[in-house]
Protein backbone atom coordinates (compact mmCIF):
# COMPACT_ATOMS: atom_id res chain seq x y z
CA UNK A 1 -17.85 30.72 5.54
CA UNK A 2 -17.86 29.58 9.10
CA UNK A 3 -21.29 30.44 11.95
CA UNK A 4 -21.25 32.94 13.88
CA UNK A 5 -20.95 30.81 17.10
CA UNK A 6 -18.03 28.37 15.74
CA UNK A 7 -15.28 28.42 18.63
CA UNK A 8 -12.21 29.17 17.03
CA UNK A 9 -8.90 28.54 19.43
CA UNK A 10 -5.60 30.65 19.18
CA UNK A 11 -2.70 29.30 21.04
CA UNK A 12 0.05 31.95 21.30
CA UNK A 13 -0.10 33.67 17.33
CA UNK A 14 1.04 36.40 16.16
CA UNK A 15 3.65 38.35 18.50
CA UNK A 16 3.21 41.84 16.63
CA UNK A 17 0.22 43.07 15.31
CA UNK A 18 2.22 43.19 11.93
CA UNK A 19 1.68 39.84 11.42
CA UNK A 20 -2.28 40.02 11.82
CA UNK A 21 -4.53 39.69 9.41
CA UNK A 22 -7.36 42.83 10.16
CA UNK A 23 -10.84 41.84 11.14
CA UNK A 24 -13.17 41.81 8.36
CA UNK A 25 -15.47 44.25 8.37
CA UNK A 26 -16.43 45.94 4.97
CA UNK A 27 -19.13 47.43 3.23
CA UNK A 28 -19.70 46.83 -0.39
CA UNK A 29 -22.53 48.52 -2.44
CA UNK A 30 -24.81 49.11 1.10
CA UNK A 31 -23.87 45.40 1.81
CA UNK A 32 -21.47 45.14 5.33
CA UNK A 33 -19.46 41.42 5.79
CA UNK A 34 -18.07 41.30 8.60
CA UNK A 35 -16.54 38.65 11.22
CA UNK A 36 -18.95 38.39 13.71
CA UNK A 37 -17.25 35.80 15.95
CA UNK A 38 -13.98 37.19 16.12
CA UNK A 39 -15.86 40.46 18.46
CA UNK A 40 -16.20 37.86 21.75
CA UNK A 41 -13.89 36.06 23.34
CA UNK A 42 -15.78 33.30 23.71
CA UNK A 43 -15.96 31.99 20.18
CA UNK A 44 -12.34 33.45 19.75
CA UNK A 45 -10.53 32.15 22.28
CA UNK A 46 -6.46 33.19 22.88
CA UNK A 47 -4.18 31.91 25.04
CA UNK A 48 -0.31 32.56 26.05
CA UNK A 49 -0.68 35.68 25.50
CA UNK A 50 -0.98 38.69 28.32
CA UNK A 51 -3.45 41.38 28.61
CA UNK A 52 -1.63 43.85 27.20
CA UNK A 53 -0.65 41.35 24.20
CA UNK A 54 -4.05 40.75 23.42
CA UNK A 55 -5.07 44.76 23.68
CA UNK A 56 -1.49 45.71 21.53
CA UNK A 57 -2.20 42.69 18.75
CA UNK A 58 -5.68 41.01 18.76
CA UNK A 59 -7.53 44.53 19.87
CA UNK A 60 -5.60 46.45 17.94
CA UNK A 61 -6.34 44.89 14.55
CA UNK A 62 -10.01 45.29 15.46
CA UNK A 63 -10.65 41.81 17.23
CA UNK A 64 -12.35 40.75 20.90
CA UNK A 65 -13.23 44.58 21.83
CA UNK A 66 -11.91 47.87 21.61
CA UNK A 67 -8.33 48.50 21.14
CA UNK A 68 -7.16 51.39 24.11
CA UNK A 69 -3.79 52.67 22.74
CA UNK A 70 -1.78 55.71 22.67
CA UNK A 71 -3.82 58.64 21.86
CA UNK A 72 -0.56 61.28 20.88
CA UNK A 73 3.13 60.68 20.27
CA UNK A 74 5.40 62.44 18.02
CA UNK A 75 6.51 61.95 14.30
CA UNK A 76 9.14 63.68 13.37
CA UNK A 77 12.78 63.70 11.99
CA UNK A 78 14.16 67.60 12.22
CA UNK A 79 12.95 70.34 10.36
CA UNK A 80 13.45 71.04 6.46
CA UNK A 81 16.58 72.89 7.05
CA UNK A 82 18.22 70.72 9.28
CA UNK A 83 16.68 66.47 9.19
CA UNK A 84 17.77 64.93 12.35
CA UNK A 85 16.34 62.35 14.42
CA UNK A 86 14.63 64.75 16.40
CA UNK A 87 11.00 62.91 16.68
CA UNK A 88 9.60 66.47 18.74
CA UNK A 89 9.58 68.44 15.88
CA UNK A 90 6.29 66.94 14.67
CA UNK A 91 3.45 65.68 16.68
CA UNK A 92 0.08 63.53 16.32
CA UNK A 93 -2.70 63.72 18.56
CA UNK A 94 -6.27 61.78 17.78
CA UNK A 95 -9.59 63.46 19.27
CA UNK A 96 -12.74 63.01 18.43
CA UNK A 97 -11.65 60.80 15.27
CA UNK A 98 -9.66 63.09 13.73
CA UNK A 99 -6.34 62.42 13.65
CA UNK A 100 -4.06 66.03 13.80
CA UNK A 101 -0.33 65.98 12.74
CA UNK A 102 1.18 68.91 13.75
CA UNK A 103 4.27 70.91 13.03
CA UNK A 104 5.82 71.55 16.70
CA UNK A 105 8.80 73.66 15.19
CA UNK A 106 8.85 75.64 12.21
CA UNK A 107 9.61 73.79 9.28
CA UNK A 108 8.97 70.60 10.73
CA UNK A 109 9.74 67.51 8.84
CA UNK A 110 8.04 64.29 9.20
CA UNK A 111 9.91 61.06 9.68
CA UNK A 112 9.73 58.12 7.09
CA UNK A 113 7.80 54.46 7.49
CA UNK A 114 8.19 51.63 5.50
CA UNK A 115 5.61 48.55 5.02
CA UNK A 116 7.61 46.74 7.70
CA UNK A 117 7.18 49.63 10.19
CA UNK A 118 4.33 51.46 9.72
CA UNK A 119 2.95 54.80 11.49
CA UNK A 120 1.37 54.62 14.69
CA UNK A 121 -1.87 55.27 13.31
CA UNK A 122 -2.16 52.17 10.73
CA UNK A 123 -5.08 50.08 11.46
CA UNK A 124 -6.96 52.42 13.71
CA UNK A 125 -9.94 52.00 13.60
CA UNK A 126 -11.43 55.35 15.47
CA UNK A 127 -9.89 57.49 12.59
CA UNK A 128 -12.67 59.14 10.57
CA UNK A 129 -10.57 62.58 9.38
CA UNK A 130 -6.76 63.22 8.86
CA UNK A 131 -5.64 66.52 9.52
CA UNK A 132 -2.20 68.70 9.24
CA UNK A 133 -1.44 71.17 11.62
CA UNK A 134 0.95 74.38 10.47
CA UNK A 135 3.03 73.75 7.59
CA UNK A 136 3.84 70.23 8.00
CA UNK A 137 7.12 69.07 5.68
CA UNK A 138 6.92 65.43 4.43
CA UNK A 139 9.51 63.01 4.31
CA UNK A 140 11.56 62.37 1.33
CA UNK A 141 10.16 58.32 1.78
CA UNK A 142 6.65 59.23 2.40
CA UNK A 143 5.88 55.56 1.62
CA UNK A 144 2.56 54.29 3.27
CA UNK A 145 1.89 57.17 5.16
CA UNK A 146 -1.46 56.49 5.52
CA UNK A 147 -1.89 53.25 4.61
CA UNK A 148 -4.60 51.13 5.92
CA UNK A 149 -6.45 53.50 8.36
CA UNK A 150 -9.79 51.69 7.57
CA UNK A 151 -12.55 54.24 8.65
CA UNK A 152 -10.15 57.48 7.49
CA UNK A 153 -13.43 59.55 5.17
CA UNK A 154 -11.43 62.80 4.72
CA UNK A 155 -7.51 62.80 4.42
CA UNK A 156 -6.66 66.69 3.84
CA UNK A 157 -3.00 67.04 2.89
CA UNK A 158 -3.24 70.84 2.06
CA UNK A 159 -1.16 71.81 4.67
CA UNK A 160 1.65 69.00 3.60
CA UNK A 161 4.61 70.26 1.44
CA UNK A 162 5.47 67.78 -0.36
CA UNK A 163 8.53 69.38 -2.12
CA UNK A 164 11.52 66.88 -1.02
CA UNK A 165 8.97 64.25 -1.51
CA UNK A 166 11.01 61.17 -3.43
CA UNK A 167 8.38 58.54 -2.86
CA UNK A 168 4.37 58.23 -2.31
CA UNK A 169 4.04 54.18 -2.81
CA UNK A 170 1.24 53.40 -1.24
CA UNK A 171 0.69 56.32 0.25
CA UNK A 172 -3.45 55.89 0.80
CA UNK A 173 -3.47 51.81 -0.10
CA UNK A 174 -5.58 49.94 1.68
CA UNK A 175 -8.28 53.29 2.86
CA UNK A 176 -11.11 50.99 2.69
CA UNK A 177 -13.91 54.23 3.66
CA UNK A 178 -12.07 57.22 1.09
CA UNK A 179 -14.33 57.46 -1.33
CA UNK A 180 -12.45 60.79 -3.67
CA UNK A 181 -9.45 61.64 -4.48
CA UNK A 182 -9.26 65.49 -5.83
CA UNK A 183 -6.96 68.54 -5.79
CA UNK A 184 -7.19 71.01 -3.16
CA UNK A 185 -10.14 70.66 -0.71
CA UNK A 186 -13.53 71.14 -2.15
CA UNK A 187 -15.51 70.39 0.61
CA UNK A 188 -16.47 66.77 -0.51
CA UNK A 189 -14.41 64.49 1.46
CA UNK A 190 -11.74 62.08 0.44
CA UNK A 191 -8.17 62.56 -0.32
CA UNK A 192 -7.10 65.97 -0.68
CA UNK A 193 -4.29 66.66 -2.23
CA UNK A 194 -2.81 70.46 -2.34
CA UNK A 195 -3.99 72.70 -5.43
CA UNK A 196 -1.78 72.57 -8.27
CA UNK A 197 -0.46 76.26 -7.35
CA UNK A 198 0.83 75.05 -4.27
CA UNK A 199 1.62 71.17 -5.08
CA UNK A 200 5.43 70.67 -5.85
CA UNK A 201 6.31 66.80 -6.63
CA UNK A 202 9.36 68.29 -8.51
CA UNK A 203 11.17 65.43 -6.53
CA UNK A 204 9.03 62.50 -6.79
CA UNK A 205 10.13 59.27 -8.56
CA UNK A 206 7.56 56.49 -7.74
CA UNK A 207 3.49 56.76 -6.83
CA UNK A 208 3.47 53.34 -7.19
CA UNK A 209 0.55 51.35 -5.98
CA UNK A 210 -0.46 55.39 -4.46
CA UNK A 211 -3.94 54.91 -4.49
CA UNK A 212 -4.28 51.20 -4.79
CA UNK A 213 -6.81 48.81 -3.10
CA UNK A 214 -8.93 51.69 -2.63
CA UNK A 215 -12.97 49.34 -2.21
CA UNK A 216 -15.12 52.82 -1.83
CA UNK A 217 -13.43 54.82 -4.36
CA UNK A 218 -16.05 56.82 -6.66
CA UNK A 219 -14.76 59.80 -7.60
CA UNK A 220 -11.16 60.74 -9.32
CA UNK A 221 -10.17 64.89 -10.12
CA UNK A 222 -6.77 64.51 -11.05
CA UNK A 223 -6.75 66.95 -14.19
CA UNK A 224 -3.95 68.87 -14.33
CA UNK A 225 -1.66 66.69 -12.13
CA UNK A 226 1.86 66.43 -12.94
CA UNK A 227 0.19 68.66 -16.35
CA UNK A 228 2.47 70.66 -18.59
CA UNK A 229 4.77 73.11 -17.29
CA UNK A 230 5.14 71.24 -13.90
CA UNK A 231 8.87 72.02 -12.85
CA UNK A 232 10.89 69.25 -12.34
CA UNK A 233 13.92 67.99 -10.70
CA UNK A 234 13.91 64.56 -11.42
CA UNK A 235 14.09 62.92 -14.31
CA UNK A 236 11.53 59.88 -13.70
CA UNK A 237 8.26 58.77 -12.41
CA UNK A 238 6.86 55.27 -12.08
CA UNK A 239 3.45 54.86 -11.56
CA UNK A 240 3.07 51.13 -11.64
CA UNK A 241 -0.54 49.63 -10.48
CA UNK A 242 -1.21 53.02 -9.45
CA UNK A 243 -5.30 52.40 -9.27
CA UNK A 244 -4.73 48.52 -8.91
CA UNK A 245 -7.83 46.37 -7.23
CA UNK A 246 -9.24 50.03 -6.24
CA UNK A 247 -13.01 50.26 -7.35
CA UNK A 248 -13.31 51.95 -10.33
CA UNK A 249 -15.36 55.14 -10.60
CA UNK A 250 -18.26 54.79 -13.11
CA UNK A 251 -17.31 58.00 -15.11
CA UNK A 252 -12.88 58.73 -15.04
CA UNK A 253 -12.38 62.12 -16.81
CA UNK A 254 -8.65 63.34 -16.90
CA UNK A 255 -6.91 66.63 -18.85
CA UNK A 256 -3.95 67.33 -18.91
CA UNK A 257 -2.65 64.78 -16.93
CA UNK A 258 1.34 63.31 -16.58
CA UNK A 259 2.93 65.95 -19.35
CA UNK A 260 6.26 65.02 -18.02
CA UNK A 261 9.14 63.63 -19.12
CA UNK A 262 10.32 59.91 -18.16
CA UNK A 263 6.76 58.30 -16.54
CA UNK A 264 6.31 54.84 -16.67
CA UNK A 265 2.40 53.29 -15.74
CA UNK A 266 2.15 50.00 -15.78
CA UNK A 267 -1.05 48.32 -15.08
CA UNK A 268 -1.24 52.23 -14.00
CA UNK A 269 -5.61 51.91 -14.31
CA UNK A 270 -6.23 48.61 -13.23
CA UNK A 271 -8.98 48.98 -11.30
CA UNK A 272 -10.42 46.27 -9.65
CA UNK A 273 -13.46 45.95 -12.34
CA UNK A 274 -15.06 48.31 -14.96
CA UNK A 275 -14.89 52.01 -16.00
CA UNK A 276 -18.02 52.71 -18.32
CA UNK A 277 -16.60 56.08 -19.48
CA UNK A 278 -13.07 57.22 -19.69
CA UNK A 279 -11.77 60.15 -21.61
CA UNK A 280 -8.58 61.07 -22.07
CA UNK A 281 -7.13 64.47 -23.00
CA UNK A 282 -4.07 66.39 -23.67
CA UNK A 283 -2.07 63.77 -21.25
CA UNK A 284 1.08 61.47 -21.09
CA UNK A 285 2.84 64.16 -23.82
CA UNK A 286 6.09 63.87 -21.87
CA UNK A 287 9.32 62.88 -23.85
CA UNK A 288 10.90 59.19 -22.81
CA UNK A 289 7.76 57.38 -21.52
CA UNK A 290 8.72 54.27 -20.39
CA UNK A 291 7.50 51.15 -21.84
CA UNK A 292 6.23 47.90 -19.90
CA UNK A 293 4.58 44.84 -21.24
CA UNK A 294 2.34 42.80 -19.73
CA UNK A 295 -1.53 41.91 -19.48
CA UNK A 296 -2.81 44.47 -16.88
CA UNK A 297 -5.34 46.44 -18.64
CA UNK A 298 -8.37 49.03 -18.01
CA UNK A 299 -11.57 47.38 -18.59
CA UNK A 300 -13.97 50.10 -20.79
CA UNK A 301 -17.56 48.91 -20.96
CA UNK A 302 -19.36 51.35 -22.54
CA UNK A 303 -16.93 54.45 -24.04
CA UNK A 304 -13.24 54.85 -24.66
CA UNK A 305 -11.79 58.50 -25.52
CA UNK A 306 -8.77 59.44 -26.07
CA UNK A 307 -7.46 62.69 -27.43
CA UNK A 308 -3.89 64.55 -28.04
CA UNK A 309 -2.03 61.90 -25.84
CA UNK A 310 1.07 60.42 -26.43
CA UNK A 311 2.67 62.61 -28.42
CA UNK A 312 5.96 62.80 -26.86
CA UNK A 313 8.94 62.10 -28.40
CA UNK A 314 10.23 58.20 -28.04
CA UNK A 315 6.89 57.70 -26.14
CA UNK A 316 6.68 54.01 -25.87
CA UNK A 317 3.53 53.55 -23.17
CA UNK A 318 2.63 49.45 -22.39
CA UNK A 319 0.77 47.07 -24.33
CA UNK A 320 -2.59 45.75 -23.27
CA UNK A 321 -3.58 49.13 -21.48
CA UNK A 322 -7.20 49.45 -22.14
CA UNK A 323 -9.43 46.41 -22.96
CA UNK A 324 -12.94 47.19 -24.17
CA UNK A 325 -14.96 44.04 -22.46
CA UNK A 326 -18.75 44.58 -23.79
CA UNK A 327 -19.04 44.05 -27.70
CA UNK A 328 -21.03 47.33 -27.95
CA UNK A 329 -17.98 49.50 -26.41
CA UNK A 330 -16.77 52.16 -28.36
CA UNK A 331 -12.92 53.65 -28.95
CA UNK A 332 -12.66 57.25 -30.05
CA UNK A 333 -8.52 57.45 -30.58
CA UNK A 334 -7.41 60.49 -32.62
CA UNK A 335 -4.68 62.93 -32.41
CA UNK A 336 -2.55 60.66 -30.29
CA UNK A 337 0.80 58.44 -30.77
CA UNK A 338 1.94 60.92 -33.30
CA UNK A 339 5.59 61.78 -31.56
CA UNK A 340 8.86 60.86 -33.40
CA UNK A 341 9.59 57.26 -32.45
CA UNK A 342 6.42 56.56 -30.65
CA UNK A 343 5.16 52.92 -30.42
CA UNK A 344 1.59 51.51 -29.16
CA UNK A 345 0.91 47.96 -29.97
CA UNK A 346 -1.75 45.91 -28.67
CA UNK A 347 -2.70 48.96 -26.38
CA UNK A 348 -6.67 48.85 -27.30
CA UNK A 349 -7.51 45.30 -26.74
CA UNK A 350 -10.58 43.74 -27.50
């Protein structure tokens, strides 16, 4: 913990904002921390650096005043009949705090970021709502799309087609504000993903760490994604740490949930501490689930249910999944493990 008023001096540092840590500035059950003393320049004091270093870097990543960058650009790579390099076929605009990503040209295609080059909104700190535009086609690598836009409330990916989609890693990590995360747009706020009748992830091979480091999360409606019947082109999902060090919502209810073939979750709902009620239902009934071991469980306090899950043939899900913490906690498991060749050791851990 350092005061307020301790003079902290910089001599050159980092050369791309990349490589800076963000300003704290959270808020955790009504409580905000924050680093006061990195707001004025004189307590943090850089030097051999130019104006437009300091506003690109330090400013940028929410330090010594407000950050003035670009306030449109384009994102694109060609259209979804013809991927090019063609950035024009997809633009972003902020106004307001809402961030719009538009489809310029029919069938527009986004282009693809990776942790090492993220879009040009991460970190942004005047981003309250996400918005898309026309029909706006994702990437293939839709890795860390919107990773770390700190203030981002309302993400609404209705208007995304996601069907070439190979990879969401990451895709809302580090959203320190979203609060939900739900199917089709209800009104509520949070991530919105498109309705089941119009979501196809018939490509999609890894979600991993997809909603991860998540502090405000309260909310989950995920029932019914990637439920039975879902078409399918690959062959494989991974949902590794898909949850991880994201608050955990109080109550997690999910039905019919991952009835695919070929998922592997590891450490898939480790939330950052516990779940007091989680039921289960008529999920993870896919054929070939893969199998991980390791100690990265769910902590239950209060209720465990689980019902008609795991029932697939050769379905081999982790050890050490759920770990009931209080001595009082209950586990309701019935109907479940039951497919030829299934295994489940050490799964409910007290």
């Amino acid at each position: 913990v350092m005061h307020k008023d301790t003079k902290v001096y910089v001599e050159g540092g980092p050369t791309a904002a990349v490589n800076l840590t963000p300003i704290l500035d959270e808020t955790i059950d009504g409580t905000r921390y924050f680093y006061e003393g990195g707001l004025s320049s004189s307590t943090l004091i850089v030097s051999g650096r130019t104006e437009q270093q300091i506003n690109d870097i330090w400013k940028f990543r929410g330090y010594l005043g407000t950050y003035t960058g670009l306030n449109s650009g384009t994102c694109g790579a060609g259209t979804y009949a013809s991927p090019s390099n063609d950035e024009s076929s997809v633009t972003w605009s902020i106004s307001n705090g809402t961030l719009t990503i538009t489809a310029a040209k029919s069938g527009g295609r986004m282009k693809a970021y990776t942790l090492a080059s993220l879009p040009p909104w991460y970190a942004r700190r005047d981003i309250t709502t996400i918005r898309f535009e026309n029909e706006v086609h994702a990437n293939p690598s839709s890795l860390a799309l919107f990773y770390g836009v700190p203030q981002a409330t309302t993400i609404d990916c209705t208007n995304l087609n996601f069907s070439r989609v190979q990879s969401m890693a990451y895709f809302v990590a580090y959203c320190d504000s979203l609060k939900r995360i739900s199917l089709g747009n209800d009104g509520k706020g949070g991530l919105y993903l498109p309705a089941n009748s119009k979501l196809d992830l018939s490509n999609l091979t890894t979600i991993d760490h997809g909603f991860s480091n998540l502090p405000s999360l309260e909310e989950v409606n995920l029932s019914g994604f990637f439920g039975a019947g879902t078409k399918r082109t690959a062959t494989s999902l991974v949902l590794d740490f898909l949850f991880q060090y994201s608050k955990a919502p109080r109550t997690l209810v999910l039905d019919d949930f991952m009835n695919i073939k070929g998922v592997r979750e590891y450490g898939a709902f480790r939330f950052n501490e516990t779940v007091h009620d989680f039921t289960l239902t008529n999920s993870f009934n896919g054929e070939n689930l893969g199998r991980v071991k390791g100690w990265h469980t769910c902590p239950i306090a209060k209720t465990l249910t689980v019902d008609n899950c795991w029932n697939g043939a050769g379905s081999a899900p982790s050890a050490f999944k759920f770990e009931l913490i209080n001595p009082n906690a209950k586990a309701v498991i019935k109907n479940s493990l039951n497919g030829e060749g299934a295994q489940g050791d050490l799964m409910f851990w007290y």
